[in-house]
Protein backbone atom coordinates (compact mmCIF):
# COMPACT_ATOMS: atom_id res chain seq x y z
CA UNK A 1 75.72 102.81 128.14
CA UNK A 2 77.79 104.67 125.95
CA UNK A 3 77.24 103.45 122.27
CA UNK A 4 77.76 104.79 118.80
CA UNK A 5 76.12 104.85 115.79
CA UNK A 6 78.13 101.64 114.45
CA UNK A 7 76.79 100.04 117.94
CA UNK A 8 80.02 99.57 119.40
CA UNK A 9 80.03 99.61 123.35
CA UNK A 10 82.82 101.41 125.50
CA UNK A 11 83.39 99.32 128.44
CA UNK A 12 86.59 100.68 128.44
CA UNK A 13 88.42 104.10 129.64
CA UNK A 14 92.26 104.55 129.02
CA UNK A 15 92.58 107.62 131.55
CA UNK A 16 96.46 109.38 130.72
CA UNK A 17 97.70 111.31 133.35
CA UNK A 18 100.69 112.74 132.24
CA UNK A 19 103.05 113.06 128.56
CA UNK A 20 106.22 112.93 130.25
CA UNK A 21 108.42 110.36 130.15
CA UNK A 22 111.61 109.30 130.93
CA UNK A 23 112.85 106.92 127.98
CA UNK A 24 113.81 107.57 124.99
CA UNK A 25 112.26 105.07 122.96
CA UNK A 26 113.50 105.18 119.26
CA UNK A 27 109.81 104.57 118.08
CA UNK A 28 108.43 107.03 119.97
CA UNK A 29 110.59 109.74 121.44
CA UNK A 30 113.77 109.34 119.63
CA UNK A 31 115.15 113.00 120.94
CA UNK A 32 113.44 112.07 124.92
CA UNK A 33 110.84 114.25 125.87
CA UNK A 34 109.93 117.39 124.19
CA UNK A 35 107.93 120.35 126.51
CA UNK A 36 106.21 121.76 123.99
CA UNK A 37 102.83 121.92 125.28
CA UNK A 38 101.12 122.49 128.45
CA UNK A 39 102.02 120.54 131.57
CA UNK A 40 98.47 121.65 133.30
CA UNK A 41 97.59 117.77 134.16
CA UNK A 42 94.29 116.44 135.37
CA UNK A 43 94.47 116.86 138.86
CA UNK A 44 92.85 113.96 141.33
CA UNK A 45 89.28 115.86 141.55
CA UNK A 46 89.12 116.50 138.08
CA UNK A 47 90.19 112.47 137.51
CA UNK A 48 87.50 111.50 140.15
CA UNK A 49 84.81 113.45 138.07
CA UNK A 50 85.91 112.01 135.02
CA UNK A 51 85.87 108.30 136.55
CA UNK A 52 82.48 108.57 137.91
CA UNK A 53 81.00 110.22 134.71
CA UNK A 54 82.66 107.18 132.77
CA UNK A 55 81.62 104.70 135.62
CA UNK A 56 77.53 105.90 135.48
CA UNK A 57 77.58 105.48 131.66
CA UNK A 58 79.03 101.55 131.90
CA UNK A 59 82.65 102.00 131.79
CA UNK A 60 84.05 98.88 133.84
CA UNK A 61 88.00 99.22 133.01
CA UNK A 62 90.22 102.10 133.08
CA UNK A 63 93.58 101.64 132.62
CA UNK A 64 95.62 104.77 134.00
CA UNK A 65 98.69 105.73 130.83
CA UNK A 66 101.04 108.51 130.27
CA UNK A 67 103.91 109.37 128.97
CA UNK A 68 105.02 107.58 131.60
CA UNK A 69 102.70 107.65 135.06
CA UNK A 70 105.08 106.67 137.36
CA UNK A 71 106.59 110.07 137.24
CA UNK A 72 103.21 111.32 138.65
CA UNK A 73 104.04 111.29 142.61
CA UNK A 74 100.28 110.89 143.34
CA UNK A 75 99.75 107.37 141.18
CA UNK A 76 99.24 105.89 144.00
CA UNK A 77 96.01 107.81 145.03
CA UNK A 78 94.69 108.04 141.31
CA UNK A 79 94.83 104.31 140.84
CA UNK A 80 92.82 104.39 144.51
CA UNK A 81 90.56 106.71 142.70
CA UNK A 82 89.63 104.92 140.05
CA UNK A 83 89.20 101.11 142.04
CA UNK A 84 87.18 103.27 144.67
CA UNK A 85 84.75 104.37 141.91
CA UNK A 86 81.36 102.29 141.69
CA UNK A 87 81.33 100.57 138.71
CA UNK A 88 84.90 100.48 138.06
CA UNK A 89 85.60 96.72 138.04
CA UNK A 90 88.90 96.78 136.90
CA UNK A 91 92.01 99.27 137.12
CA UNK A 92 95.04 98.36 135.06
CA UNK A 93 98.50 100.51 134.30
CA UNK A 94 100.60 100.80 131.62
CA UNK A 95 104.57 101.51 132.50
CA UNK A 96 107.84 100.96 131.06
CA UNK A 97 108.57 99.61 134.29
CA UNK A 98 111.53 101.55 135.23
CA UNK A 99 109.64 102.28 139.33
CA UNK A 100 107.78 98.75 139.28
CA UNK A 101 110.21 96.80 141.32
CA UNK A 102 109.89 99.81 143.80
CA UNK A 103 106.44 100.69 143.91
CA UNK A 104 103.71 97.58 142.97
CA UNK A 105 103.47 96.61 146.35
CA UNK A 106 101.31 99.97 147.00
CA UNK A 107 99.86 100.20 143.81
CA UNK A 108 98.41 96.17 144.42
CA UNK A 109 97.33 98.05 147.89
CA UNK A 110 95.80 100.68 146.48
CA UNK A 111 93.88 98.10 144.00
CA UNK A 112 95.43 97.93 141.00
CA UNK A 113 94.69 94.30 139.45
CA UNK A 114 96.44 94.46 136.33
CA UNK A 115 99.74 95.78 134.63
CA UNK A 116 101.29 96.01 130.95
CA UNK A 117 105.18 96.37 130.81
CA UNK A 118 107.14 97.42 127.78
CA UNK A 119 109.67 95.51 127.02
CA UNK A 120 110.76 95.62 123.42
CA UNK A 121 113.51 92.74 123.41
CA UNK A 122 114.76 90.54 126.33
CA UNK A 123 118.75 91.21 125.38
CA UNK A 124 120.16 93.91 127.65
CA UNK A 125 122.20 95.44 124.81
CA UNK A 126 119.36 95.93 122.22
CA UNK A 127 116.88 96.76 124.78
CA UNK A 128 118.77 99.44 126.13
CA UNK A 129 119.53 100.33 122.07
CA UNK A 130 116.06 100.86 122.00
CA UNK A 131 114.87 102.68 124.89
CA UNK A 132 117.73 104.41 125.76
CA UNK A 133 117.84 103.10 129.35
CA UNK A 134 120.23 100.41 130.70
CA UNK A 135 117.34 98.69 132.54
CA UNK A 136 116.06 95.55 131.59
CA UNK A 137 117.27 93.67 134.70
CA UNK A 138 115.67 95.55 137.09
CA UNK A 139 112.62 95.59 135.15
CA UNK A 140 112.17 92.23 134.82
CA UNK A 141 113.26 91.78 138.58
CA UNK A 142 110.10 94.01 138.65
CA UNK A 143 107.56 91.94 136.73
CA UNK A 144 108.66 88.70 139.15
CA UNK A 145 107.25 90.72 142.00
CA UNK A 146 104.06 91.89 140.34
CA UNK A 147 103.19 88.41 139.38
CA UNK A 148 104.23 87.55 142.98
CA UNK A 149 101.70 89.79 144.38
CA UNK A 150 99.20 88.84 142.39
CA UNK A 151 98.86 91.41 139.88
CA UNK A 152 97.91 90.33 135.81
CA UNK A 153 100.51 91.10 134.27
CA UNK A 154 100.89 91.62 130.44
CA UNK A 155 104.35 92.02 128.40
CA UNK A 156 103.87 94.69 125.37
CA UNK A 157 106.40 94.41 122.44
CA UNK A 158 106.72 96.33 119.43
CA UNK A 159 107.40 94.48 116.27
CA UNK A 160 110.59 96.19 115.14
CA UNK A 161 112.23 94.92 111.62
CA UNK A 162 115.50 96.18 112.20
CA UNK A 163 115.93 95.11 116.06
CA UNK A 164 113.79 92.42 117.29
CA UNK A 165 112.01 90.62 114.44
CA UNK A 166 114.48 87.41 114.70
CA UNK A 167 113.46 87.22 118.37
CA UNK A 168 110.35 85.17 118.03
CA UNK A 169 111.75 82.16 119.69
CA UNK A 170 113.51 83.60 122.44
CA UNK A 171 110.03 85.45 123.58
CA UNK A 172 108.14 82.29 123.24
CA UNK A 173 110.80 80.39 125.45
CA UNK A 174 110.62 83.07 128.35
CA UNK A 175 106.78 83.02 128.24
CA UNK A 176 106.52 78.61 128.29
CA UNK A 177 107.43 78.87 132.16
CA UNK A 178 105.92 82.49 133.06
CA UNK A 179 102.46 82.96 133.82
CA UNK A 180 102.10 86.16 131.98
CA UNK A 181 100.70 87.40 128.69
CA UNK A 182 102.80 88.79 126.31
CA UNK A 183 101.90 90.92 123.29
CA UNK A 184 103.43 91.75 120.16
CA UNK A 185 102.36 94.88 118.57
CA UNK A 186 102.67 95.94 115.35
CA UNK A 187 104.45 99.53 114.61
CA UNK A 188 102.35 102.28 113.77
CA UNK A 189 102.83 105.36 111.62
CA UNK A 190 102.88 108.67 113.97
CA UNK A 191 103.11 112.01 112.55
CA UNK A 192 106.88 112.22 113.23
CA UNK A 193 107.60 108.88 112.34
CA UNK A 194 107.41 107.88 108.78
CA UNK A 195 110.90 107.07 108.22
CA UNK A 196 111.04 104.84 110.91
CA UNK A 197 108.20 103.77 110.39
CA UNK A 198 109.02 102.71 106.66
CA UNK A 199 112.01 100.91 107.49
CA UNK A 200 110.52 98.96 110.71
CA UNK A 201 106.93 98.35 109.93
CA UNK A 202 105.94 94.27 109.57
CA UNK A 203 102.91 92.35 109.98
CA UNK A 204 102.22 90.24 112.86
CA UNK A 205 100.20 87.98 110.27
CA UNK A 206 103.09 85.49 109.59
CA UNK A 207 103.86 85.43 113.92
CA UNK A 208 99.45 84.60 113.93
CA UNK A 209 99.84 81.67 111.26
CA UNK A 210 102.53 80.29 113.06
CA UNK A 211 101.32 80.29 116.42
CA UNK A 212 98.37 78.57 115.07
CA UNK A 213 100.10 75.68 112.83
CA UNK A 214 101.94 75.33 116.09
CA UNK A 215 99.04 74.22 118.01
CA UNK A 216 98.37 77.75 119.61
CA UNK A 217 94.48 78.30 119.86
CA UNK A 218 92.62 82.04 119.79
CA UNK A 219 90.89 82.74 122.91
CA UNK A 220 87.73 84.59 122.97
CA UNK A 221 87.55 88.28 123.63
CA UNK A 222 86.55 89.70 127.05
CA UNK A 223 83.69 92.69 126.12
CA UNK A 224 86.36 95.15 128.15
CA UNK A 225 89.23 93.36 126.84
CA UNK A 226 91.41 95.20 124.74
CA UNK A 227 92.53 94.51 120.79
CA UNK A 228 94.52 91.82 120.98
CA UNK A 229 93.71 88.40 119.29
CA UNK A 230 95.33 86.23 122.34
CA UNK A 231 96.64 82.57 122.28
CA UNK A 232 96.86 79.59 124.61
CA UNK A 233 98.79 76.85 124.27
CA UNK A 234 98.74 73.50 126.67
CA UNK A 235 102.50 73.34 127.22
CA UNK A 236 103.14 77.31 128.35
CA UNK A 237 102.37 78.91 131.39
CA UNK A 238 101.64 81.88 129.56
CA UNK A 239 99.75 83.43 126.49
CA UNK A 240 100.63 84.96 123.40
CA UNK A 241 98.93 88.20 121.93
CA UNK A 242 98.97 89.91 118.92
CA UNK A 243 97.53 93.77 118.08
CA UNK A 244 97.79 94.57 114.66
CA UNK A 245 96.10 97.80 113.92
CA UNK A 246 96.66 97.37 109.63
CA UNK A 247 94.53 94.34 109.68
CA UNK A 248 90.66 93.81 108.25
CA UNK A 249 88.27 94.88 110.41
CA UNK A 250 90.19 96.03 113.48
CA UNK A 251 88.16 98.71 114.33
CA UNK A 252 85.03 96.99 114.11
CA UNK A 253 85.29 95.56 117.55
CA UNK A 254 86.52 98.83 119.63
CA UNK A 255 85.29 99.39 122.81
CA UNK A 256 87.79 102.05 124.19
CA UNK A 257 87.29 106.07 124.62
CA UNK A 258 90.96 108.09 125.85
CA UNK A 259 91.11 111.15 127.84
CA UNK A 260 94.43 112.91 127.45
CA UNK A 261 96.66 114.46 130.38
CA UNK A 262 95.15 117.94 130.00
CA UNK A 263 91.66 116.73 130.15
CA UNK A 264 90.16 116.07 126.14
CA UNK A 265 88.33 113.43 124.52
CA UNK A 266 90.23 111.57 121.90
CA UNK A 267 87.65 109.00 120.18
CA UNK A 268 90.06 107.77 118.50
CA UNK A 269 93.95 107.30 118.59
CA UNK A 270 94.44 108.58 115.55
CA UNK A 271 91.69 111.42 115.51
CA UNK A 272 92.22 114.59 113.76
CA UNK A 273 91.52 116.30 117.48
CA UNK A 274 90.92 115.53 121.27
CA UNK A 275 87.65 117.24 122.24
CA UNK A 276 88.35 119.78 124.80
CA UNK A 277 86.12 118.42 128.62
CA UNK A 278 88.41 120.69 130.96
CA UNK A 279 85.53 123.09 131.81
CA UNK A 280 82.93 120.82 132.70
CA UNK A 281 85.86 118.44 134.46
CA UNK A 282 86.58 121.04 136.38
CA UNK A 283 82.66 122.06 137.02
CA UNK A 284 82.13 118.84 138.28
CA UNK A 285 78.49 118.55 136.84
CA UNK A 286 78.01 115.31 136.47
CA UNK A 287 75.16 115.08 134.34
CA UNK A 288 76.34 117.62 132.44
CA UNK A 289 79.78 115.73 131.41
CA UNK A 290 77.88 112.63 130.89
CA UNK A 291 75.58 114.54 128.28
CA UNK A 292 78.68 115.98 126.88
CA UNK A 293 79.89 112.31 126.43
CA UNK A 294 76.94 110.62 124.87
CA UNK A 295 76.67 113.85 122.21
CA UNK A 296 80.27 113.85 121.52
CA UNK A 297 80.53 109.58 120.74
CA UNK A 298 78.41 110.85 117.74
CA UNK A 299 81.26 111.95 116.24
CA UNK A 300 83.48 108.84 116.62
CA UNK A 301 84.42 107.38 112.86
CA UNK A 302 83.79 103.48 111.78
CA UNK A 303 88.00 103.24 111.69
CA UNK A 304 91.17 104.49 112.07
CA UNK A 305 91.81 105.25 108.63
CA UNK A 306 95.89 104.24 109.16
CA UNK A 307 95.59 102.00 106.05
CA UNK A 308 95.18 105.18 103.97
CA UNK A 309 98.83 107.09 106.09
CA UNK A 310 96.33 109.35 108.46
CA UNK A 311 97.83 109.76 111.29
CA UNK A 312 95.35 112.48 112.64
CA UNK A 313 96.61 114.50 115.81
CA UNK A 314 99.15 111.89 117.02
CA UNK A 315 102.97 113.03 116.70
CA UNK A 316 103.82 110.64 118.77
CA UNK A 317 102.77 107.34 121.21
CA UNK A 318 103.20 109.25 124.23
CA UNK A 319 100.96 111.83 124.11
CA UNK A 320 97.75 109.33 124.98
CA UNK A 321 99.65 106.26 125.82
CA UNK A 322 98.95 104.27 122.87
């Protein structure tokens, strides 16, 4: 089991596979995509080592990121990778959604069991303001189908002051008759961001004490789950979520490890630097990666340190997929 010195367990792999994307998001890639780095992604042996290295030291969930990884043409056989791989008990994907109406049917087929859609407000105008893209509709034509099929499916929103803050309501009425989990996510300070950043950053404290003194109730956390405090309620089909990175004690429960596009180790969102595997990826010694894993958790840090403006490596949310 891979466990570090605070004894927190990683149950949990979020495997990016590309740092492309095709929105424009004005949190995240306000000028679209930037080459400015190499483009040498994992390829599906080198994700097939990595899988079973994470697999044969407990990892149970991977969820398969980008940029955006519907751009990859081979998704389809790296989410077939990953639910193929012993130990792998769940395989989720993150997406802005823009190929979902197209393509879940053969990602469900290929077993993928769970999904997370961004979708930052649920007006056309403003989301299209925010993203750059004119595609909300189709979108959420797209989430209808991956519920349909059977697939988890989980909303993600970012809390954004100047756009969507006064949207509360509206969210909460979509989610009363869909049987979906959506999550509200507090901004967080990149290294290109701060501006933004200032002017758009709230806390989704005031959202959590209203949900509860509305009869919401906190649902206990999954040991793969990921950071979100979730919320039931018995009059809505769906459940309410809440990550907020700037709150007491958020680290203390993580139980996540990321491996970037080009093959390193990020312990950490926010770490100073990913931790360069590519060699013994490529290799394909097994033992050898797993060795390389166990030493390397050694150096993982009790938190984040984004209370205190460190930022470490991460320019911006694409390059590891949140």
């Amino acid at each position: 089991m891979l466990e570090d010195k605070f004894g927190r367990r990683f149950h949990y792999l979020r495997l990016s596979i590309t740092d492309v994307c095709n929105f424009s998001c004005n949190y995240c890639l306000p000028d679209g995509y930037q080459c400015d780095s190499s483009r040498d992604f994992l390829t599906l042996d080198e994700i097939r080592h990595i899988t079973q290295a994470f697999a044969r030291l407990g990892t149970s969930k991977i969820r398969i990121t980008g940029g955006e990884p519907s751009l990859r043409k081979d998704l389809t056989d790296i989410i077939s990778i990953c639910a193929n791989t012993p130990g792998i008990e769940q395989v989720a994907l993150t997406t802005n959604g823009f190929r979902l109406k197209r393509d879940i049917s053969q990602w469900k087929n290929a077993g993928l069991d769970a999904i997370n859609v961004s979708v930052d407000s649920l007006d056309p105008r403003q989301f299209a303001d925010i993203t750059g893209q004119n595609k909300l509709a189709i979108i959420l034509e797209g989430v209808e189908q991956a519920l349909e099929a059977g697939v988890k499916v989980k909303i993600n929103s970012i809390l954004l002051k100047q756009y969507n803050h006064n949207q509360f309501d509206t969210f909460l009425n979509w989610v009363k008759h869909q049987p979906l989990t959506l999550r509200f996510i507090e901004l967080m300070q990149t290294g290109d961001n701060q501006a933004y950043f200032d002017a758009n950053h709230f806390s989704g404290m005031p959202l959590k004490n209203r949900l509860l003194q509305q009869g919401w109730s906190q649902i206990i956390r999954d040991k793969a789950a990921g950071p979100a405090q979730e919320f039931h309620h018995p009059d809505y089909a769906g459940r309410v979520g809440l990550i907020m990175p700037y709150s007491k004690d958020f680290c203390a429960s993580c139980n996540r490890l990321r491996i970037s596009s080009t093959g390193k180790l990020h312990l950490c969102l926010f770490a100073e630097q990913g931790l360069d595997l590519r060699s013994l990826i490529h290799a394909g010694d097994q033992q050898a990666l797993q060795n390389e894993l166990i030493n390397l958790l050694g150096n993982k840090e009790a938190t984040h340190w984004l209370q205190d403006g460190f930022t470490g490596a991460t320019k911006n949310l694409a390059m590891l997929g949140g």
